[in-house]
PDB file of N, CA and C in Angstrom:
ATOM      1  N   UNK A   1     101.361 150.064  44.281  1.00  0.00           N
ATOM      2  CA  UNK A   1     102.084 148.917  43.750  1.00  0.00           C
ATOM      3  C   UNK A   1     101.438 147.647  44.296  1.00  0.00           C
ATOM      4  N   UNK A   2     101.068 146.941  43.119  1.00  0.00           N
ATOM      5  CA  UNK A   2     100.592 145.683  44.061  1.00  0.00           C
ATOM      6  C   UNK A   2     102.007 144.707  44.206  1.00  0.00           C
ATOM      7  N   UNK A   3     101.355 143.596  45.654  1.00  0.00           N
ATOM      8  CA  UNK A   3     102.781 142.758  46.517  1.00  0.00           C
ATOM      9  C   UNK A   3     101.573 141.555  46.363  1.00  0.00           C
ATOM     10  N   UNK A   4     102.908 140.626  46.382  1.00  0.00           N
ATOM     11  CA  UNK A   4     102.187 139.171  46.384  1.00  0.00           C
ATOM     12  C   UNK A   4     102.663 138.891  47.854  1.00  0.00           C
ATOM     13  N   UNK A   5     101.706 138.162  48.833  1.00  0.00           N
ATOM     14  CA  UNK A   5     102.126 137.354  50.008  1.00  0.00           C
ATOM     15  C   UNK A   5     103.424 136.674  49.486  1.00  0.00           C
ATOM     16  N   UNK A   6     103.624 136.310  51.119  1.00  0.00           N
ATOM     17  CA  UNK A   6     105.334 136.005  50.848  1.00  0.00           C
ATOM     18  C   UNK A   6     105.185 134.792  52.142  1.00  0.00           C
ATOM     19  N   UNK A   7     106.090 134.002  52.263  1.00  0.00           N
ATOM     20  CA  UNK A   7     106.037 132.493  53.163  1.00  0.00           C
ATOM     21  C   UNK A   7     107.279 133.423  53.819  1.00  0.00           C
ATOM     22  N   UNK A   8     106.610 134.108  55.335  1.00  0.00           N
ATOM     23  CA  UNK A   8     108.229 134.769  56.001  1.00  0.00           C
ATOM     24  C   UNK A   8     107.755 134.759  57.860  1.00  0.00           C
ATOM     25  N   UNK A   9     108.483 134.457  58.694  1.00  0.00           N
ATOM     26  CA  UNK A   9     108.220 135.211  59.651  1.00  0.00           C
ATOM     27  C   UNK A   9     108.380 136.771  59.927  1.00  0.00           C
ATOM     28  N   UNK A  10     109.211 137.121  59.166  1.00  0.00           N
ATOM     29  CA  UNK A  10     109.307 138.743  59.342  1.00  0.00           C
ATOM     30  C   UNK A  10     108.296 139.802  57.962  1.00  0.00           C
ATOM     31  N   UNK A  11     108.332 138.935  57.004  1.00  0.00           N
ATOM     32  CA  UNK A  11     107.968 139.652  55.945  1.00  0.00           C
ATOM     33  C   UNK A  11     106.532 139.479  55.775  1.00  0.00           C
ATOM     34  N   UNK A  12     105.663 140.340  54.983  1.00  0.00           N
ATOM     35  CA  UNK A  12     104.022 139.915  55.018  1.00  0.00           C
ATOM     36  C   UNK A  12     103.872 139.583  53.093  1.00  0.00           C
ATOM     37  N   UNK A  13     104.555 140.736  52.301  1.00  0.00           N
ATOM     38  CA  UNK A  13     104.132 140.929  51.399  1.00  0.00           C
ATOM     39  C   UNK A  13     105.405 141.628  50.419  1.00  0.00           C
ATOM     40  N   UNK A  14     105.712 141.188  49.248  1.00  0.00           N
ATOM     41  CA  UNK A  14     106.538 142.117  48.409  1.00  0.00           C
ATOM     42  C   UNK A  14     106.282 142.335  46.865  1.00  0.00           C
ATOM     43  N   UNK A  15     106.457 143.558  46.459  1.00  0.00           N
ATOM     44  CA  UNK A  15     105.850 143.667  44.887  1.00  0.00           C
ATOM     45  C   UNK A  15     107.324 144.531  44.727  1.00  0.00           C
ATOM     46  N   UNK A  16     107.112 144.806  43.149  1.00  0.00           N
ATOM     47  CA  UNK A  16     108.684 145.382  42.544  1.00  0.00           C
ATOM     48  C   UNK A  16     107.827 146.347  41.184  1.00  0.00           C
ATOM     49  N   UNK A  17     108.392 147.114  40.716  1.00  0.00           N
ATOM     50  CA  UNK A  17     108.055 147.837  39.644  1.00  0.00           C
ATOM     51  C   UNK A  17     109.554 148.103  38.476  1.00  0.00           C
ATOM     52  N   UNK A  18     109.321 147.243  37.582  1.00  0.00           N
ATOM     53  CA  UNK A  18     110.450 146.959  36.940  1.00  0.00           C
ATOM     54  C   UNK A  18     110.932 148.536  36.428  1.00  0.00           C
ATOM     55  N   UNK A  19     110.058 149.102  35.982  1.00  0.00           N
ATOM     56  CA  UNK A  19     110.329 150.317  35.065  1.00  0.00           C
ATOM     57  C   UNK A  19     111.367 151.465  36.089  1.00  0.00           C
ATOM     58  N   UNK A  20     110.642 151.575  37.545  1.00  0.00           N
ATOM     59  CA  UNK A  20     111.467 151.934  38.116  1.00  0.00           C
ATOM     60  C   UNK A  20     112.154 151.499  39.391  1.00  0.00           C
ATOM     61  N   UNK A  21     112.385 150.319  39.107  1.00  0.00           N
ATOM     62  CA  UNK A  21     113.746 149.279  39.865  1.00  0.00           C
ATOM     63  C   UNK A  21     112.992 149.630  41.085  1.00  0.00           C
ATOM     64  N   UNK A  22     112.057 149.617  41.501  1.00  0.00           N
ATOM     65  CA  UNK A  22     112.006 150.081  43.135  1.00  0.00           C
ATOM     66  C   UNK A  22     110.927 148.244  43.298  1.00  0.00           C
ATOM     67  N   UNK A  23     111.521 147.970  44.767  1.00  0.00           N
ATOM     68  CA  UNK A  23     110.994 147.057  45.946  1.00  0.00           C
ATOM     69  C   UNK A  23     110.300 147.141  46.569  1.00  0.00           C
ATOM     70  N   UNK A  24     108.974 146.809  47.009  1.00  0.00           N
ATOM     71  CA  UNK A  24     108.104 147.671  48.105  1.00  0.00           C
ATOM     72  C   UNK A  24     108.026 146.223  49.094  1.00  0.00           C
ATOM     73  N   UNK A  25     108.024 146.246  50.588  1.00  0.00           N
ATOM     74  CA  UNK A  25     108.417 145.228  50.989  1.00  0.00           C
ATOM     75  C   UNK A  25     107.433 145.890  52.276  1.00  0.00           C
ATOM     76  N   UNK A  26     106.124 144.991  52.435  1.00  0.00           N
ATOM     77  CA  UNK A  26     105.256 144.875  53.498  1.00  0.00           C
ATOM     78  C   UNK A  26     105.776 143.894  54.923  1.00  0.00           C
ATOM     79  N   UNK A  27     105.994 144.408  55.554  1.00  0.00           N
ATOM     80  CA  UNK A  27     106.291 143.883  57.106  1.00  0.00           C
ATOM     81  C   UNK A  27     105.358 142.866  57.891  1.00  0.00           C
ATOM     82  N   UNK A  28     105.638 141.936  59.034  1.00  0.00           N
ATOM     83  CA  UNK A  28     104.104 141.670  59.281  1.00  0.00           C
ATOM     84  C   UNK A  28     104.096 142.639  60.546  1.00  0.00           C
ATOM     85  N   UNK A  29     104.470 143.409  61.372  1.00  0.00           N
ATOM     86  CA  UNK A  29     104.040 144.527  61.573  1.00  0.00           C
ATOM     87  C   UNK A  29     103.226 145.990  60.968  1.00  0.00           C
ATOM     88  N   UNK A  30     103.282 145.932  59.955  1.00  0.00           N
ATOM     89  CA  UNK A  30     102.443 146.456  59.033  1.00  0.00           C
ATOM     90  C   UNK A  30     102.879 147.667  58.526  1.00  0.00           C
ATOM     91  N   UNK A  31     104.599 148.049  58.714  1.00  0.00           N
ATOM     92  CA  UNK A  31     104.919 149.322  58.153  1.00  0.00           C
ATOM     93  C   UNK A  31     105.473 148.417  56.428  1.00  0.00           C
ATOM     94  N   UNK A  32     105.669 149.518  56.024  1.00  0.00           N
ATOM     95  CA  UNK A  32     106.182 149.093  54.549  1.00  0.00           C
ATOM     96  C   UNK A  32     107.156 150.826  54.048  1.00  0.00           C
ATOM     97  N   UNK A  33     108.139 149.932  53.364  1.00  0.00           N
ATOM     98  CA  UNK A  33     109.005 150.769  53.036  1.00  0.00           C
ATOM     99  C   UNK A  33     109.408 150.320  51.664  1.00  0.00           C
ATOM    100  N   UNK A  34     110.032 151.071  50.787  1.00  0.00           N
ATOM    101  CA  UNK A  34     110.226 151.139  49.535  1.00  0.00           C
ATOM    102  C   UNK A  34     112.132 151.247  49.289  1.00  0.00           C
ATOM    103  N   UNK A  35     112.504 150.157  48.458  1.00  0.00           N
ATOM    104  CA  UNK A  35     113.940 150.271  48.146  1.00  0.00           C
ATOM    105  C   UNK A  35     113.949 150.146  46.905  1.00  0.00           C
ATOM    106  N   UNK A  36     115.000 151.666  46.938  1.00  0.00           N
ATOM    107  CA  UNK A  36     115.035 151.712  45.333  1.00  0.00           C
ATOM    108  C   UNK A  36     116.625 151.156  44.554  1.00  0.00           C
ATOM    109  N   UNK A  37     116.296 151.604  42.756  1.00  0.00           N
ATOM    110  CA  UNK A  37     117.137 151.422  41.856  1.00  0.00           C
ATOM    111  C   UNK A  37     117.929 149.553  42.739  1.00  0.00           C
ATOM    112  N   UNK A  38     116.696 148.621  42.312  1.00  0.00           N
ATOM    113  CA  UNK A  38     117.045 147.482  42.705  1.00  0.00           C
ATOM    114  C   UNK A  38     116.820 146.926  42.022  1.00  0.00           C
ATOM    115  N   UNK A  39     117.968 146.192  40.990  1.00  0.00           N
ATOM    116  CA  UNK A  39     117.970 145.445  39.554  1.00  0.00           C
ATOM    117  C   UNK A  39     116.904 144.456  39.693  1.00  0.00           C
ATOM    118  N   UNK A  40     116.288 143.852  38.834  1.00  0.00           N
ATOM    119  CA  UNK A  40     115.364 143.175  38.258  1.00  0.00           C
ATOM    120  C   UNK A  40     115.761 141.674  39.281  1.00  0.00           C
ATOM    121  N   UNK A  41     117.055 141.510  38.412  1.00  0.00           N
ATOM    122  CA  UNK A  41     117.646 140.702  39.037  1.00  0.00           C
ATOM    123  C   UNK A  41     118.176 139.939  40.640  1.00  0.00           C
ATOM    124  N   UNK A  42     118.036 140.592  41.517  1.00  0.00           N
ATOM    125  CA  UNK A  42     118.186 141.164  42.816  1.00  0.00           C
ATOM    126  C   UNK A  42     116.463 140.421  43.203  1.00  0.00           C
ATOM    127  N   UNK A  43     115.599 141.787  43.077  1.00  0.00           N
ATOM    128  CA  UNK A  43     114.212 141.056  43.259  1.00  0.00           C
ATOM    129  C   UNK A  43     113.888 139.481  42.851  1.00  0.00           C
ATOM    130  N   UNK A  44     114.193 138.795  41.306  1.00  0.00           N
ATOM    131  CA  UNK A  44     114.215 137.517  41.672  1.00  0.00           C
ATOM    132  C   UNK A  44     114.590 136.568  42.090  1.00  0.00           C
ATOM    133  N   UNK A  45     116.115 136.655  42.676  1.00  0.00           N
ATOM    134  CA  UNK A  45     116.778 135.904  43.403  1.00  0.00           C
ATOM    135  C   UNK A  45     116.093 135.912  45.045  1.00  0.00           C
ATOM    136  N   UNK A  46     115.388 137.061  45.745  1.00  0.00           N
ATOM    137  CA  UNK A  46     114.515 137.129  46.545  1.00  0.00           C
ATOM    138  C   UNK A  46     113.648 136.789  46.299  1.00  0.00           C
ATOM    139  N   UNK A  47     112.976 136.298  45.276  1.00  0.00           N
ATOM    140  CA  UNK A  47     111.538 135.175  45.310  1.00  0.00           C
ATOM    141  C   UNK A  47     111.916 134.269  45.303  1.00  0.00           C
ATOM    142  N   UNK A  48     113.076 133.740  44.492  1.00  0.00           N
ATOM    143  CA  UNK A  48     113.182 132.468  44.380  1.00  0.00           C
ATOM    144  C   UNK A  48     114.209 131.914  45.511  1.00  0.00           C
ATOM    145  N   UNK A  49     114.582 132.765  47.044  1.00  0.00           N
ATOM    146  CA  UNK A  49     115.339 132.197  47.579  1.00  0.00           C
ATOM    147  C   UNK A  49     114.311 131.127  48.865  1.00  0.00           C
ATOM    148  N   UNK A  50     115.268 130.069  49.269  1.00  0.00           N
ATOM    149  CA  UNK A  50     114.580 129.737  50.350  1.00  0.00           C
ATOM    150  C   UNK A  50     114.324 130.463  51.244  1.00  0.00           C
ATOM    151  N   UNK A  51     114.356 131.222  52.023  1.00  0.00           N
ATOM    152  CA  UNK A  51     114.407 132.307  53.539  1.00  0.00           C
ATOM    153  C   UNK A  51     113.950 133.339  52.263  1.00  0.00           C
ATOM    154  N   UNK A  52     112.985 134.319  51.978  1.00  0.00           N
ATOM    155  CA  UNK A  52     112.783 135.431  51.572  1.00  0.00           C
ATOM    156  C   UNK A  52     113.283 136.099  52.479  1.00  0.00           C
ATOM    157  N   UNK A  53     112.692 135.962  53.942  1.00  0.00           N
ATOM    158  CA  UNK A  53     113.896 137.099  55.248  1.00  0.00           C
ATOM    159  C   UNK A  53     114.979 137.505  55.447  1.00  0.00           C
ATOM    160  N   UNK A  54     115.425 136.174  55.431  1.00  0.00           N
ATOM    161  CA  UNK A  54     117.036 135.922  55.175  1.00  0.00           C
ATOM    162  C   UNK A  54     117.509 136.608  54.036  1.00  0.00           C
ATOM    163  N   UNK A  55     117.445 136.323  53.016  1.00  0.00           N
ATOM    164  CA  UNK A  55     117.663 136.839  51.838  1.00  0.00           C
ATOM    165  C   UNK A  55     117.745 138.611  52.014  1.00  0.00           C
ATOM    166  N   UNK A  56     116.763 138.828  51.991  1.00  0.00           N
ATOM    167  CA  UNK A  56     116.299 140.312  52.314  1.00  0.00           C
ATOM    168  C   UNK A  56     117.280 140.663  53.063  1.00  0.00           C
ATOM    169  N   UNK A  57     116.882 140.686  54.227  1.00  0.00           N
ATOM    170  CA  UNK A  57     117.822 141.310  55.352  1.00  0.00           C
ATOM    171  C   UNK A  57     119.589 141.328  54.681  1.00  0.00           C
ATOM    172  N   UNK A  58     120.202 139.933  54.430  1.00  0.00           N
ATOM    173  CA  UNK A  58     121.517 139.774  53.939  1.00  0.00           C
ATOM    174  C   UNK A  58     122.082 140.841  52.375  1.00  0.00           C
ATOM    175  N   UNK A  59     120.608 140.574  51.586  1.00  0.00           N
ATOM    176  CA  UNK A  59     121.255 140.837  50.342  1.00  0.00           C
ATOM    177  C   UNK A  59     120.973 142.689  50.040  1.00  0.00           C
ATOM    178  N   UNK A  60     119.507 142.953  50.735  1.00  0.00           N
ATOM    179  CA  UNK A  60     118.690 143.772  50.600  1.00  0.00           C
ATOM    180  C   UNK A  60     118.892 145.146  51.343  1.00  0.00           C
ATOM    181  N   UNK A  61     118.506 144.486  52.555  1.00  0.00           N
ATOM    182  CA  UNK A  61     118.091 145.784  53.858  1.00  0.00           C
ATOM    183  C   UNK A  61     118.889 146.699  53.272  1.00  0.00           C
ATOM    184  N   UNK A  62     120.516 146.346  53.998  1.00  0.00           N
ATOM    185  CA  UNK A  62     121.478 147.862  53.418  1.00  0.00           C
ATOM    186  C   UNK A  62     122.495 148.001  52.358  1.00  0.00           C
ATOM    187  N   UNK A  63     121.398 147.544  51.582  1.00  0.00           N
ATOM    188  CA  UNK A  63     122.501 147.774  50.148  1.00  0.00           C
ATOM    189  C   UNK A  63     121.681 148.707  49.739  1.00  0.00           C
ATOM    190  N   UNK A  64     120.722 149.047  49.725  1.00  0.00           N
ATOM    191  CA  UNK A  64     119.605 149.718  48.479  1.00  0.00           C
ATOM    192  C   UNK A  64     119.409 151.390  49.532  1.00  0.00           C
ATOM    193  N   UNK A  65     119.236 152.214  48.728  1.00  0.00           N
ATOM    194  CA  UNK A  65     118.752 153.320  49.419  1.00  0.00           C
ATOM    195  C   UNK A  65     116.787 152.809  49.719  1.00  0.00           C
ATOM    196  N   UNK A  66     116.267 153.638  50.592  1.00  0.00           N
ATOM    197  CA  UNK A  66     114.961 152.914  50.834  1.00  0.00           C
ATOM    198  C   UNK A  66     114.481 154.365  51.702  1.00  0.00           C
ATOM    199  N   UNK A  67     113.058 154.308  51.776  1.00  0.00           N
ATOM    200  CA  UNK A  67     112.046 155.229  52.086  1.00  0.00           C
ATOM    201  C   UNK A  67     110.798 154.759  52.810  1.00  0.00           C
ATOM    202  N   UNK A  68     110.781 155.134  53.969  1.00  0.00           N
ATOM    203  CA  UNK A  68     108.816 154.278  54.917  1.00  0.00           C
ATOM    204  C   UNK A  68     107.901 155.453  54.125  1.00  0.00           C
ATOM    205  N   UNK A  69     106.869 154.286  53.898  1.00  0.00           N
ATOM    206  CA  UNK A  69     106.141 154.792  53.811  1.00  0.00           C
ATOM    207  C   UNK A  69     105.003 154.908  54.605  1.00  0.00           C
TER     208      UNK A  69
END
């Protein structure tokens, strides 16, 4: 999946795959993990928020089931 850089202290990188709702969300530690069945909608309110971190963590982290990869 390709991720576009992201403006985060915690985050490095995030890409989405509409077809199957999944999030892939690069760390700047460098693990990356995958959250799935995450509406379209959801992902752009996380680009377009101020804090992508913030955002994430609040709206994201534990709402979505998710997988390291």
């Amino acid at each position: 999946m390709n991720r576009e850089p992201v403006e985060s202290s915690n985050l490095s990188s995030v890409g989405y795959d509409a077809s199957s709702q999944t999030l892939e969300i690069e760390f700047k530690n460098g693990n990356i993990y995958q959250y799935f069945d995450v509406p379209p909608s959801e992902y752009s309110e996380l680009m377009r928020s101020q804090s992508v971190g913030i955002y994430f963590s609040s709206n994201i982290r534990a709402a979505y089931r998710y997988a390291r990869l």
